[in-house]
Protein backbone atom coordinates (compact mmCIF):
# COMPACT_ATOMS: atom_id res chain seq x y z
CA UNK A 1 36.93 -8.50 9.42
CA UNK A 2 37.80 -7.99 5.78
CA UNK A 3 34.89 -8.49 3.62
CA UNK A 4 35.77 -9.88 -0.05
CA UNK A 5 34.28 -10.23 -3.66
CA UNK A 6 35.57 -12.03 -6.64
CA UNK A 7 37.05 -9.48 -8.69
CA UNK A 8 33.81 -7.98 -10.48
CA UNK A 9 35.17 -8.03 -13.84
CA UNK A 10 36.91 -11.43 -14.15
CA UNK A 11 33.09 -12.66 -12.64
CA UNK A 12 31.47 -10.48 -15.31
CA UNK A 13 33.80 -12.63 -17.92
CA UNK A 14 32.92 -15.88 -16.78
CA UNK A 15 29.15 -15.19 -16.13
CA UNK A 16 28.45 -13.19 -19.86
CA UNK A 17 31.74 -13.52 -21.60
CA UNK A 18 30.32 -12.34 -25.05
CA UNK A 19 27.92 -10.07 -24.28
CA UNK A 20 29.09 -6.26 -24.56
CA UNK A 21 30.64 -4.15 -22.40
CA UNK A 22 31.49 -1.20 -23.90
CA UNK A 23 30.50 0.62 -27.41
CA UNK A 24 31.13 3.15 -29.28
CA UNK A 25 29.21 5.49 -31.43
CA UNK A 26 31.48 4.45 -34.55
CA UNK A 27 29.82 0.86 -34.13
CA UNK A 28 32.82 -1.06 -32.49
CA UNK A 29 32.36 -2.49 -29.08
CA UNK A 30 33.79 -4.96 -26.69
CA UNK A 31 32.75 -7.79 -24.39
CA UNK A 32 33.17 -8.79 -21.05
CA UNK A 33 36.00 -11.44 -22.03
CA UNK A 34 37.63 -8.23 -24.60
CA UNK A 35 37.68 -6.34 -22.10
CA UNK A 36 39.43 -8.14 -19.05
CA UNK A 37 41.74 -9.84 -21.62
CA UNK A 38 42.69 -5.79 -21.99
CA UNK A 39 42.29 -4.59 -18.81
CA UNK A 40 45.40 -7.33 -17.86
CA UNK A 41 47.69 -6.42 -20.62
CA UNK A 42 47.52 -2.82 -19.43
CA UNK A 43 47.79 -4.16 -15.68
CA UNK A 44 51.18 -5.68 -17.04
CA UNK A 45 52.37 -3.17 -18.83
CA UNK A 46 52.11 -0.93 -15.55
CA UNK A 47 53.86 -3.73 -13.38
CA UNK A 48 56.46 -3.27 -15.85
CA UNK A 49 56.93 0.56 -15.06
CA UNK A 50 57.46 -0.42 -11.30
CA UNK A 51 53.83 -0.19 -9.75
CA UNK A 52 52.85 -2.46 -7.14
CA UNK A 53 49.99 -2.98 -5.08
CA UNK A 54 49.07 0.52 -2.95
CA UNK A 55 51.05 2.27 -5.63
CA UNK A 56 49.18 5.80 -6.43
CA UNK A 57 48.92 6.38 -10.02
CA UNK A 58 47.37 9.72 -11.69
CA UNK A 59 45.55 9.70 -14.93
CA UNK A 60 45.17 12.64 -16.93
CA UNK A 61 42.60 11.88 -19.90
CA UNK A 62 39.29 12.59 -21.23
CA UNK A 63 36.73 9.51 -22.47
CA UNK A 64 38.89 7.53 -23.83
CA UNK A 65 38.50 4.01 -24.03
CA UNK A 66 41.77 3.47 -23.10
CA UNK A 67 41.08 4.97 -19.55
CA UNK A 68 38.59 2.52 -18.76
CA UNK A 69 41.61 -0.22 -19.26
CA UNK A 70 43.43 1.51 -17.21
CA UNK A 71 41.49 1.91 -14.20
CA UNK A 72 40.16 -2.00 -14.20
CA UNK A 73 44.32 -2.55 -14.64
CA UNK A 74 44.74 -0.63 -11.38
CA UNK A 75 42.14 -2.86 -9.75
CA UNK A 76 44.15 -6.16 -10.64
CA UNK A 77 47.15 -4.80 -9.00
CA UNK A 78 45.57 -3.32 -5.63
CA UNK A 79 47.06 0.28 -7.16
CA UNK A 80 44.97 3.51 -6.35
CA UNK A 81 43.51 5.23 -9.36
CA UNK A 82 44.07 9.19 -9.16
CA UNK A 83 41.47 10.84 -11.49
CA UNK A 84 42.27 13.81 -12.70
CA UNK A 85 40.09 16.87 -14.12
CA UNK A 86 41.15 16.94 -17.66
CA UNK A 87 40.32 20.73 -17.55
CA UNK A 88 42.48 21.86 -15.15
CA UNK A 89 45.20 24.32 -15.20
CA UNK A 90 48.99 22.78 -15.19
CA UNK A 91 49.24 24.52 -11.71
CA UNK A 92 45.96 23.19 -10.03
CA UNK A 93 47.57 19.82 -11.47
CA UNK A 94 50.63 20.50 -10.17
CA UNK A 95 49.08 20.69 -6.31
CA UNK A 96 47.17 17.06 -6.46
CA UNK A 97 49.79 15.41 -8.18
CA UNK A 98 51.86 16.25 -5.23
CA UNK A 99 49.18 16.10 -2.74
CA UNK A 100 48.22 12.87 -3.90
CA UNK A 101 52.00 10.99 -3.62
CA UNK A 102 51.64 10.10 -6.93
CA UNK A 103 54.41 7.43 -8.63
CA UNK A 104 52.57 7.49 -11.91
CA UNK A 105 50.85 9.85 -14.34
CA UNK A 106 49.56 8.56 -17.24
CA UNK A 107 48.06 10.48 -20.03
CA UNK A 108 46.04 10.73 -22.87
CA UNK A 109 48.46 11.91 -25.98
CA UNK A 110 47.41 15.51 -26.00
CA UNK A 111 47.36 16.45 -22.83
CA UNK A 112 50.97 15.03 -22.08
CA UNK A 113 52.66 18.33 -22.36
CA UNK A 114 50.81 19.72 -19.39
CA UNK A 115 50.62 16.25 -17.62
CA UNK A 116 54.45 16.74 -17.64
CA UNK A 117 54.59 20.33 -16.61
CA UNK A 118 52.57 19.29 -13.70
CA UNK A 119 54.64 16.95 -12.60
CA UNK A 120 57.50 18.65 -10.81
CA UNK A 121 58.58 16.20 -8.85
CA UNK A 122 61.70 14.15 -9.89
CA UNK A 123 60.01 11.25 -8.17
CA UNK A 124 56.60 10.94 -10.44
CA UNK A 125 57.27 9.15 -13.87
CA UNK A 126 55.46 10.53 -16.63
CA UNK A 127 53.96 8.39 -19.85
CA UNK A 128 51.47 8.40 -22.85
CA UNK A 129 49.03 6.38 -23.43
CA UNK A 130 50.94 5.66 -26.70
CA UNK A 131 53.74 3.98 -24.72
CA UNK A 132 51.30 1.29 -23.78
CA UNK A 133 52.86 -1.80 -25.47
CA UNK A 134 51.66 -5.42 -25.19
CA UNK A 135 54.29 -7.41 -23.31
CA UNK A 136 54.91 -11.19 -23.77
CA UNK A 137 53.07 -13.28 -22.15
CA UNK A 138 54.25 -14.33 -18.76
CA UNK A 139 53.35 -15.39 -15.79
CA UNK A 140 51.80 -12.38 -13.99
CA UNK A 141 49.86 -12.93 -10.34
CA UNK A 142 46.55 -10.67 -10.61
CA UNK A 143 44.15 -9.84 -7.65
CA UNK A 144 41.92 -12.37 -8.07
CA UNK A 145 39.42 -10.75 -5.14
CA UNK A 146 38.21 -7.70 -4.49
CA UNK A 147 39.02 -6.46 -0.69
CA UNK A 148 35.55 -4.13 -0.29
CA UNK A 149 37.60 -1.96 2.62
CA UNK A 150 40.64 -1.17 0.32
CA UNK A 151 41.32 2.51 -1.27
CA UNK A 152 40.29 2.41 -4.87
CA UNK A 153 40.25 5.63 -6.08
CA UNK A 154 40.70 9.21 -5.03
CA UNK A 155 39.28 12.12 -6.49
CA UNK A 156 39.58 15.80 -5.75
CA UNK A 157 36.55 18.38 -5.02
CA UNK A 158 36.22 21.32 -7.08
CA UNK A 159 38.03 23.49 -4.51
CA UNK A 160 35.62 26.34 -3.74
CA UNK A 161 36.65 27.00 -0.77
CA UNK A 162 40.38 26.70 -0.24
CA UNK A 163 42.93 24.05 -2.04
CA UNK A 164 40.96 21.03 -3.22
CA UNK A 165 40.45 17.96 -1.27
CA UNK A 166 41.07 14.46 -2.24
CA UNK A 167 37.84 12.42 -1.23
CA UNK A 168 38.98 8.93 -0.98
CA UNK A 169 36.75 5.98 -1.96
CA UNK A 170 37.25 2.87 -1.26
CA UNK A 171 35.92 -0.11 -3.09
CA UNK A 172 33.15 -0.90 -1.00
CA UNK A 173 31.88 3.04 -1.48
CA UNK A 174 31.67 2.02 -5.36
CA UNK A 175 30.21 -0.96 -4.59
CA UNK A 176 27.31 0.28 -2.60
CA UNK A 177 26.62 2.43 -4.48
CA UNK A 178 25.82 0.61 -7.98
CA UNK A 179 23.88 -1.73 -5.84
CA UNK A 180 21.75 0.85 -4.30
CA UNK A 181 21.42 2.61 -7.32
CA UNK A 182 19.79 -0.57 -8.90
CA UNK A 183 17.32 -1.03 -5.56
CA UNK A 184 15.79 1.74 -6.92
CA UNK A 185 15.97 1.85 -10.97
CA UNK A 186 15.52 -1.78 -11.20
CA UNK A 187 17.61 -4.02 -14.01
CA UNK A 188 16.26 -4.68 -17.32
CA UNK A 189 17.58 -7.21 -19.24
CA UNK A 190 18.12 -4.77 -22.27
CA UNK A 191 19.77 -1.70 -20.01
CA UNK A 192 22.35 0.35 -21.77
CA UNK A 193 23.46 2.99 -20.27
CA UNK A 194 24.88 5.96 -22.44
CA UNK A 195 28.13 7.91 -20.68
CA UNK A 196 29.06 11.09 -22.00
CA UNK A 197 29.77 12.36 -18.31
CA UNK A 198 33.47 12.77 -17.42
CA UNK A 199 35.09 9.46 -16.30
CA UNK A 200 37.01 11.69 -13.98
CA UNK A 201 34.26 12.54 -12.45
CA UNK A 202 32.30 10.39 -9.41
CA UNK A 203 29.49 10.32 -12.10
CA UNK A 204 31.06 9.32 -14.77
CA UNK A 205 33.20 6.79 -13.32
CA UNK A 206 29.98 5.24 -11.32
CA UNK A 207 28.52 4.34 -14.54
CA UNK A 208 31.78 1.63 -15.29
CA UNK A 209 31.29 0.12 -12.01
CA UNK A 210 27.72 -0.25 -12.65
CA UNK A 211 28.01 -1.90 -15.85
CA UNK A 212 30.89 -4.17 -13.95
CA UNK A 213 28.27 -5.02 -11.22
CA UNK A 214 24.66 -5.20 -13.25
CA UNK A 215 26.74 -7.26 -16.16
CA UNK A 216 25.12 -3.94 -18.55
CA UNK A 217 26.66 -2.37 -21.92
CA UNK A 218 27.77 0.97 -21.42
CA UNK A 219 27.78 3.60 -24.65
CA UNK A 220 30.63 5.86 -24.40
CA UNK A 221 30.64 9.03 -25.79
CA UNK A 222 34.39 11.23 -26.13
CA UNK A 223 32.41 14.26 -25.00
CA UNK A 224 28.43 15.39 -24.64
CA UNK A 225 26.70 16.07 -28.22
CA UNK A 226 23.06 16.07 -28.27
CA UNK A 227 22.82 14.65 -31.91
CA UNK A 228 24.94 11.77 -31.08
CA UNK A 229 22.96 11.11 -27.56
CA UNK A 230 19.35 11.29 -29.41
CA UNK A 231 20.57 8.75 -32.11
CA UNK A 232 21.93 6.48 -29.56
CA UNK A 233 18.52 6.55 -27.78
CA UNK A 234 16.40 6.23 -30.71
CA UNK A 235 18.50 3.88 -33.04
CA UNK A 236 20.84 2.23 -30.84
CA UNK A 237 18.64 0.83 -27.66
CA UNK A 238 20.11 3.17 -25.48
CA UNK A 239 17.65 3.19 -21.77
CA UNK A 240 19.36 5.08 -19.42
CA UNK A 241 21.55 8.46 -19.90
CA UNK A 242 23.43 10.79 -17.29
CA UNK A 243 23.17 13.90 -17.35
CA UNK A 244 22.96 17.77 -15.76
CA UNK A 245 20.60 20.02 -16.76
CA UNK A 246 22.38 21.91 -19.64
CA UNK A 247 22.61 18.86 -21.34
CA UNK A 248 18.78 18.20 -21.10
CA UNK A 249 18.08 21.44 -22.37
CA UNK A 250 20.41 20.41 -25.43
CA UNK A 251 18.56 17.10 -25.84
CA UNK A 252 14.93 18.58 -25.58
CA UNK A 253 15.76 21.37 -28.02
CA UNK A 254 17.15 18.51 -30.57
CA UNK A 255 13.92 16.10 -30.28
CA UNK A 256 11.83 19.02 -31.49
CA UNK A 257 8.40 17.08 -31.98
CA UNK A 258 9.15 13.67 -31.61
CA UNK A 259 9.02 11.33 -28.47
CA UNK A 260 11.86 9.04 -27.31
CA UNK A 261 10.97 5.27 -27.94
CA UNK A 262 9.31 2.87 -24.75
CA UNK A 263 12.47 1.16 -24.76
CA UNK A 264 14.36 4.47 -23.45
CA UNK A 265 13.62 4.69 -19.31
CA UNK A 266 15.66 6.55 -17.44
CA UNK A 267 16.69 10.27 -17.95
CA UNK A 268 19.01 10.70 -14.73
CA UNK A 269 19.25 13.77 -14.13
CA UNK A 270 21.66 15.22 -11.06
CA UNK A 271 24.74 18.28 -10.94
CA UNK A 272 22.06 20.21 -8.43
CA UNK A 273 18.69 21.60 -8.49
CA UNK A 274 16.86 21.30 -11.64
CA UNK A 275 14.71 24.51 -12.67
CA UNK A 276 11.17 23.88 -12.56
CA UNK A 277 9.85 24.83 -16.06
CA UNK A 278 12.44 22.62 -17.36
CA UNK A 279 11.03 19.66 -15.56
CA UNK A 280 7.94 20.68 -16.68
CA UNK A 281 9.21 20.62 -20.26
CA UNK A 282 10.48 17.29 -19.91
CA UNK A 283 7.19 16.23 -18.26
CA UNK A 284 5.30 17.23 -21.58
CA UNK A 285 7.54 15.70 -23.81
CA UNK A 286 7.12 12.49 -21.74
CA UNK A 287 10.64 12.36 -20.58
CA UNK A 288 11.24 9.92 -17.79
CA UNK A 289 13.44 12.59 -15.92
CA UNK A 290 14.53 11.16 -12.39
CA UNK A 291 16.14 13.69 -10.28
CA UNK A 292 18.80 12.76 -8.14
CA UNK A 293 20.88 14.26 -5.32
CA UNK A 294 24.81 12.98 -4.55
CA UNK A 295 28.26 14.31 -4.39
CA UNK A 296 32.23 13.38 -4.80
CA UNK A 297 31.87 12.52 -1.22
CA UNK A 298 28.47 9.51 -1.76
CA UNK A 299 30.24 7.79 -4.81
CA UNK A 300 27.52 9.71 -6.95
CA UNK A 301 23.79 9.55 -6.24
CA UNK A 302 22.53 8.85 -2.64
CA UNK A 303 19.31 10.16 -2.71
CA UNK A 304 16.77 9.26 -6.07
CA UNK A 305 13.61 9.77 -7.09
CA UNK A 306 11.97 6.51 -8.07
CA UNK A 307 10.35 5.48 -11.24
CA UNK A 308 7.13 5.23 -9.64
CA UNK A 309 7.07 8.88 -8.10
CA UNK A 310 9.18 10.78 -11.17
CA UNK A 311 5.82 12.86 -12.19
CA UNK A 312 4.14 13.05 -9.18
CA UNK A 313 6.97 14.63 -7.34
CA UNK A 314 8.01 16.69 -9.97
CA UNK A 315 11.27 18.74 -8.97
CA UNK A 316 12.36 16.68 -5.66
CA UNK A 317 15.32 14.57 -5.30
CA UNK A 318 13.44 11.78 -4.02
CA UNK A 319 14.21 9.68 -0.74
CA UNK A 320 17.31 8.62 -0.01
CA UNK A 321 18.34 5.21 -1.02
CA UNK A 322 17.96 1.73 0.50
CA UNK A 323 21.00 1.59 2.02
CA UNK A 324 21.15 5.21 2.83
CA UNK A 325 20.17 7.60 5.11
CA UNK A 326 19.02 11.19 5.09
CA UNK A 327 18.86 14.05 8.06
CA UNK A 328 17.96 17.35 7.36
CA UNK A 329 19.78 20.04 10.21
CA UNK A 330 19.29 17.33 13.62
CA UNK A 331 15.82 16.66 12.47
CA UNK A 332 13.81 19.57 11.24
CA UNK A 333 10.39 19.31 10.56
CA UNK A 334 8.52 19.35 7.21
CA UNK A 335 9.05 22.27 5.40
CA UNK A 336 11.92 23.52 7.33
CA UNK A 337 15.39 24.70 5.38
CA UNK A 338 18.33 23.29 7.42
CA UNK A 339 21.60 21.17 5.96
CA UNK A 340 21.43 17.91 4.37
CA UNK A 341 23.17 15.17 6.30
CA UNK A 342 23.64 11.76 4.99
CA UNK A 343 24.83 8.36 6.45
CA UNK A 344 25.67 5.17 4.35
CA UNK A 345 28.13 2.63 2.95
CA UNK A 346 28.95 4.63 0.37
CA UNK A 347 30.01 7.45 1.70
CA UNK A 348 33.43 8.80 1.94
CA UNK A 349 35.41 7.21 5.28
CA UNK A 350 36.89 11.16 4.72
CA UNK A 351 39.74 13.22 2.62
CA UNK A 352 43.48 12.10 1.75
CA UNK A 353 46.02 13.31 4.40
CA UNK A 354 43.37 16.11 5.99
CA UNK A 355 42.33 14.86 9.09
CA UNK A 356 41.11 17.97 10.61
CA UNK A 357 38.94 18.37 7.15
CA UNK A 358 37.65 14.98 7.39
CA UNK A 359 35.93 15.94 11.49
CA UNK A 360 34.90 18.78 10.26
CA UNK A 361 33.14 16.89 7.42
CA UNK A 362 31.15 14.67 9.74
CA UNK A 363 28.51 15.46 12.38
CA UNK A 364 27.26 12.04 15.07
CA UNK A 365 28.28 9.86 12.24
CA UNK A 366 26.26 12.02 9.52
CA UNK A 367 28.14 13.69 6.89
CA UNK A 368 26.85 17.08 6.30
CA UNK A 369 26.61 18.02 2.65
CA UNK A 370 27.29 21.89 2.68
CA UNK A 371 23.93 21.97 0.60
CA UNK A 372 20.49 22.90 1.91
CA UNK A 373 17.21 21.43 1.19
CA UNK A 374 13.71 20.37 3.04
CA UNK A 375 11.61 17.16 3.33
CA UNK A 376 8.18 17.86 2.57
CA UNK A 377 5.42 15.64 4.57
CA UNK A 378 6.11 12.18 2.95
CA UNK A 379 9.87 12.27 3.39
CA UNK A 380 10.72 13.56 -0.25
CA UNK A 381 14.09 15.74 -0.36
CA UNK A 382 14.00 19.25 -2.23
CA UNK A 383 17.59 20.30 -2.50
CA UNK A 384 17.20 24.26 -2.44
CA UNK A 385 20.95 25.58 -2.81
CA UNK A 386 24.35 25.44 -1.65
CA UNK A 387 24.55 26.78 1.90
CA UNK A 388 27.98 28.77 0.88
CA UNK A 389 26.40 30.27 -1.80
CA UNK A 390 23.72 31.69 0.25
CA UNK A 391 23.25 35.52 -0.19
CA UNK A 392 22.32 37.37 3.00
CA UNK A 393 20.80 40.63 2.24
CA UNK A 394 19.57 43.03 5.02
CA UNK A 395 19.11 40.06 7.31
CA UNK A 396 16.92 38.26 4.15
CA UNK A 397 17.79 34.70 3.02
CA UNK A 398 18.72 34.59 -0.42
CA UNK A 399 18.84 31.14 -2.66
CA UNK A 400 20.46 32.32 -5.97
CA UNK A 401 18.81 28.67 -7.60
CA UNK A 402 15.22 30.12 -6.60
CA UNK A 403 15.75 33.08 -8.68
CA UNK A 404 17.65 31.13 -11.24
CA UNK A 405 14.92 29.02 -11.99
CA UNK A 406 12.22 32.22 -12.32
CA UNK A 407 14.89 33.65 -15.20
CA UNK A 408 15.08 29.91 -16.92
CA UNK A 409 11.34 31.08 -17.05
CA UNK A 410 11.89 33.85 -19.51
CA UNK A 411 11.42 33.41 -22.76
CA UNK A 412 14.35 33.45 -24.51
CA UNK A 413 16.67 32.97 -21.91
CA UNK A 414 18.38 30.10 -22.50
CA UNK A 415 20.95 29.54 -18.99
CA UNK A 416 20.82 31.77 -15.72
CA UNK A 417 23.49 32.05 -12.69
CA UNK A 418 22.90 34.33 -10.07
CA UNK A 419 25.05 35.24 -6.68
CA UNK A 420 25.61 38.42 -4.34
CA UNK A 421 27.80 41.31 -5.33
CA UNK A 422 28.51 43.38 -2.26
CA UNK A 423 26.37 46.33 -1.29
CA UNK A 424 27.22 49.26 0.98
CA UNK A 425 23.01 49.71 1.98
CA UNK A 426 22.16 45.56 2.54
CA UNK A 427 25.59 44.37 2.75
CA UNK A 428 24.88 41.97 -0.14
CA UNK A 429 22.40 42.14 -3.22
CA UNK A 430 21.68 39.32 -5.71
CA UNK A 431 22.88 39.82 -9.47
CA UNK A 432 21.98 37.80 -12.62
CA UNK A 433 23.80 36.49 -15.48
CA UNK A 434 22.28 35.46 -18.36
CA UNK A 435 22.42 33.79 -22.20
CA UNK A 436 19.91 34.41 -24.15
CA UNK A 437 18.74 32.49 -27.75
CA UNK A 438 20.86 34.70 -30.66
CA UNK A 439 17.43 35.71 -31.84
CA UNK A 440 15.68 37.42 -28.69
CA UNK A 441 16.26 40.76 -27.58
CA UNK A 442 15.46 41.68 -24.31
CA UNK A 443 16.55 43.97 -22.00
CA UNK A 444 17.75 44.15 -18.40
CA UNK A 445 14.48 46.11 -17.11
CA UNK A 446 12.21 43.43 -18.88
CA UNK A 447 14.13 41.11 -17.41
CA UNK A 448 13.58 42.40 -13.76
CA UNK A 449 9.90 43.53 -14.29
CA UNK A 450 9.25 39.85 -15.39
CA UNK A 451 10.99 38.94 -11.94
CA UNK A 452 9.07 40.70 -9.35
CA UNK A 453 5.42 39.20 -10.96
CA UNK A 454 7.04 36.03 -9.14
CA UNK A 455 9.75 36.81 -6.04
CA UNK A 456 9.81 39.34 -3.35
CA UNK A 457 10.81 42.93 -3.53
CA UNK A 458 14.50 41.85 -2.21
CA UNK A 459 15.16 38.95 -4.05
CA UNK A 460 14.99 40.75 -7.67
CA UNK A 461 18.38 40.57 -9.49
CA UNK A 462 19.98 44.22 -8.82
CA UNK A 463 21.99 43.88 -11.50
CA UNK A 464 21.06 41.97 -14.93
CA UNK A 465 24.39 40.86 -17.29
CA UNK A 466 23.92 39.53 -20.77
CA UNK A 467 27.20 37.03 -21.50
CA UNK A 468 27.65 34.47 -23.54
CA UNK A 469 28.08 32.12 -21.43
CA UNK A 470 28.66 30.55 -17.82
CA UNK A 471 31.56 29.58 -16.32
CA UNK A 472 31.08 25.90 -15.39
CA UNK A 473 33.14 22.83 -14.54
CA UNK A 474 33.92 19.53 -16.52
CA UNK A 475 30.13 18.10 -14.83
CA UNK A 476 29.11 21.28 -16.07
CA UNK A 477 28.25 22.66 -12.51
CA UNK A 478 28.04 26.08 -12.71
CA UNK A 479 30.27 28.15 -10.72
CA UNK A 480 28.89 30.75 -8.73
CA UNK A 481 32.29 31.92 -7.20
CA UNK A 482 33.40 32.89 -10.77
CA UNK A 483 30.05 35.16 -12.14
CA UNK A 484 31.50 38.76 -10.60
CA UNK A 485 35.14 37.64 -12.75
CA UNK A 486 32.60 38.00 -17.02
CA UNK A 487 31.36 40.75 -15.84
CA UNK A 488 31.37 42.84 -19.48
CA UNK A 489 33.89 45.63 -19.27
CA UNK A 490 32.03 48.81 -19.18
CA UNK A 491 29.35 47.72 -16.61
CA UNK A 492 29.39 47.43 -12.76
C-alpha cells in the first residue's frame, strides 16, 4: 500500500500563508505563499528543459536561496534531487554525476565552470541558475500529493573507504525524521531555526523539511560566521541553531561574557563526538547544548539527547528517538564498546545501484553504523569513535577522539585530530595534530607530558605536529584519513 500526504508545502501555504518561511540576514524574507508561488515557477521552468517525473537532476550550489526553490520544484514534479558537495573536486564530480544517471545539473553561477567540466557525458544538460526565467503562465499539472515511499533525494557519503556511495532517501525517510526530531525538541510557537549547515548536506537539508513540516521560519546563512549567528540569536529571535563542534567553539569564543537570551533553546550539536571540556564550557555559559548522533544514512539525527537530560548527561548522545531504535554489537551490556546499530523509518532502504553495499550495510534488519559507542545503565548512547579509524597498537585499542578530547584540554590548543602512523615495534602508534591560539607557545614535549597525567602509557601521541589547520569536509567533519598527507616538510 502506498501511503500519501498532501504536498507539505502547498499545506504549509494554505494553513500559514503569510507567516515566514525563509530569511535572510540582510532583513528580506519570504512566506509560505512566496515561497510555493516560487518553488512552481522554478518547477516550470525545469519542465521546460525536458524533466519529468523520476527524472534525476544534480545541483551544484552552496546556500543559496535559490536552491531551496529548486529542490521544493523537484518535489512538484516527482524528479529526484541530486545534492552535490559544493567542495568537491571536478573529478570526484565527475564520478556521481555519472553514477547518479543524471539528466540535469544545475548550478549556482560560480561554480558552473566546474559543474560543466564534470559533466562529461553528452547526455547531461548543463545550466545556471541565471538561466532560470519566469515562463508564462500556463496550465502546468503539479504533484498535488506527496507519495511517502517515492525516491526524493540522493546524496553521496564522504567516500572514506572506496568510491562514494549514493544513500538514497526517500520521502518518507525525510518525513520521519522531522517528526521524530520534534517528539523530542518539542514545537514552540516562536521556533526559528538558524541554517548555516550545507544544504547539500543530510543536515542541512533536514532543517527545510522541518520548517515544511513544523510550519517554522528558517534563517539562512550563505556560509557559517559566528558574528552573524550570535546577532541572529540575540537580536533576531533565533531558538534553535545546527551546528558541529568547531562552530561552537567559534560561537563561545564570540559571546565572551554575555549569556544568550531565554528565548534561544536549542544548541544542536552533532558531526561526532563532542570533547568534554567543551561541553563543559558550554555548560557554564548556560548553553542549552543537545548532543545528537545521525548519519547520511538516518536522514540526520536518530539518536538525541532531550531537553530534560542535556546537563545531567553531559557528553552522551542521548536515546534514540521515538520512532527509532538503537542496538549496540547484538546486545552488549552496559558499559561494553561494540557497533552501533539502528532500525527506523528513516533510515536509508540502502545505496543507488550497489546492491552488494546495501547487504553489507544491514545486519537482521539493523543497520550498522561503522561507529562505536556504549549504553551506560539507563540506556543513554556515548558514541566513542569511528570503528575504521580505530588504531590497534601492540594488541591495545586505540580511540583517536579519547585522546583528542584530552589535547582540546590544553590550554591554548585550539582544534586536535589524532590517527595511527605505522610503526615497525607496535605495528601502529597514535600521532597528534594540532592548532594552537597565535599567541601560545608550546611545545611538542609539553604537549605529551600534559597527556600522560590523563591516558595510559600507550595511548600518548608519539608524534606531536603543530599545523594550521585540519583537513575537514563541507560539515566540517574532520578527516582522519588525510592527517599523515600536512605533515610539515622536515618532520616525520
Amino acid at each position: 500500500m502506498t501511503h500519501v500526504i498532501p504536498h507539505w508545502l502547498d499545506k504549509q501555504a494554505e494553513l500559514a500563508p503569510n507567516e515566514q518561511a525563509l530569511e535572510r540576514p540582510d532583513g528580506s524574507s519570504l512566506t509560505f505563499n512566496e515561497l510555493r508561488d516560487n518553488s512552481r515557477q522554478w518547477a516550470k521552468w525545469l519542465k521546460a528543459q525536458g524533466i519529468e517525473r523520476y527524472d534525476h537532476v544534480a545541483v551544484l550550489s552552496g546556500n543559496d536561496e535559490r536552491m531551496v526553490y529548486l529542490i521544493h520544484a523537484l518535489s512538484y514534479i516527482g524528479a529526484v534531487a541530486v545534492l552535490l558537495n559544493a567542495r568537491l573536486s571536478q573529478s570526484e564530480l565527475a564520478f556521481q554525476i555519472d553514477d547518479a544517471d543524471v539528466k540535469l545539473l544545475v548550478c549556482q553561477e560560480d561554480l558552473l565552470q566546474t559543474g560543466t567540466g564534470a559533466a562529461t557525458s553528452q547526455s547531461v544538460l548543463v545550466l545556471g541558475m541565471d538561466s532560470f526565467r519566469t515562463l508564462p503562465d500556463r496550465d502546468e499539472s503539479f504533484l498535488e500529493e506527496i507519495e511517502l515511499d517515492q525516491l526524493a533525494t540522493i546524496m553521496y557519503t564522504s567516500g572514506t573507504t572506496g568510491k562514494p556511495k549514493g544513500v538514497m532517501h526517500t520521502y518518507g525517510n525525510h518525513w520521519f525524521s522531522a517528526v521524530a526530531s520534534a517528539l523530542n525538541l518539542g514545537l514552540h510557537q516562536e521556533d526559528k531555526w538558524l541554517l548555516a549547515l550545507p544544504i547539500f548536506h543530510v543536515g542541512g537539508f533536514s532543517v527545510l523539511i522541518k520548517s515544511l513540516i513544523y510550519g517554522m521560519p528558517v534563517y539562512l546563512l550563505n556560509q557559517f560566521d559566528e558574528h552573524v549567528v550570535n546577532r541572529a540569536i540575540y537580536q533576531h529571535g533565533v531558538s534553535i541553531v545546527s551546528v558541529v563542534t568547531p562552530m561552537l567553539n567559534r560561537l563561545m569564543d564570540n559571546m565572551e561574557e554575555r549569556e544568550y537570551p531565554h528565548t534561544f533553546r536549542c544548541m544542536l550539536l552533532g558531526g561526532g563526538p563532542a570533547p568534554y571540556t567543551l561541553l563543559e564550557q558550554a555548560k557554564q555559559k548556560k548553553i542549552p547544548v543537545f548532543q545528537t548522533y545521525g548519519m547520511t544514512e538516518t536522514s540526520s539525527q536518530i539518536v538525541t539527547l532531550s531537553p530534560k537530560d542535556a546537563l545531567e548527561k553531559l557528553g552522551s548522545a542521548g536515546k534514540a528517538l521515538s520512532t527509532a531504535q538503537l542496538q549496540i554489537g547484538k546486545g552488549a551490556e552496559p558499559y561494553e564498546i561494540d557497533v552501533i546499530r539502528l532500525k527506523g523509518p528513516m533510515v536509508t532502504k540502502g545505496y543507488y545501484k550497489r546492491p552488494e553495499a546495501t547487504e553489507e550495510l544491514f545486519q537482521n534488519g539493523y543497520l550498522s553504523s561503522g561507529d562505536v559507542g556504549y549504553l551506560d545503565e539507563e540506556g543513554f548512547l556515548y558514541v566513542v569513535d569511528r570503528r575504521k579509524d580505530l588504531i590497534i597498537s601492540g594488541g591495545e585499542n586505540i580511540y583517536p577522539a579519547e585522546i583528542e578530547n584530552v589535547l582540546l584540554g590544553v590550554e591554548g590548543i585550539i582544534d586536535a585530530g589524532v590517527t595511527g602512523m605505522e610503526d615497525s615495534k607496535w605495528g601502529a602508534v597514535p600521532v597528534a595534530f594540532v592548532v594552537t591560539h597565535k599567541k601560545q607557545m608550546l611545545t611538542a614535549e609539553e604537549v605529551k607530558r600534559m597527556c600522560q597525567t590523563q591516558l595510559a602509557r600507550y595511548k600518548v601521541p608519539a608524534h606531536i605536529y603543530f599545523v594550521e589547520e585540519l583537513p575537514r569536509n563541507a560539515a566540517r567533519k574532520l578527516l582522519r584519513r588525510k592527517l599523515l598527507e600536512i605533515i610539515p616538510k622536515g618532520e616525520t
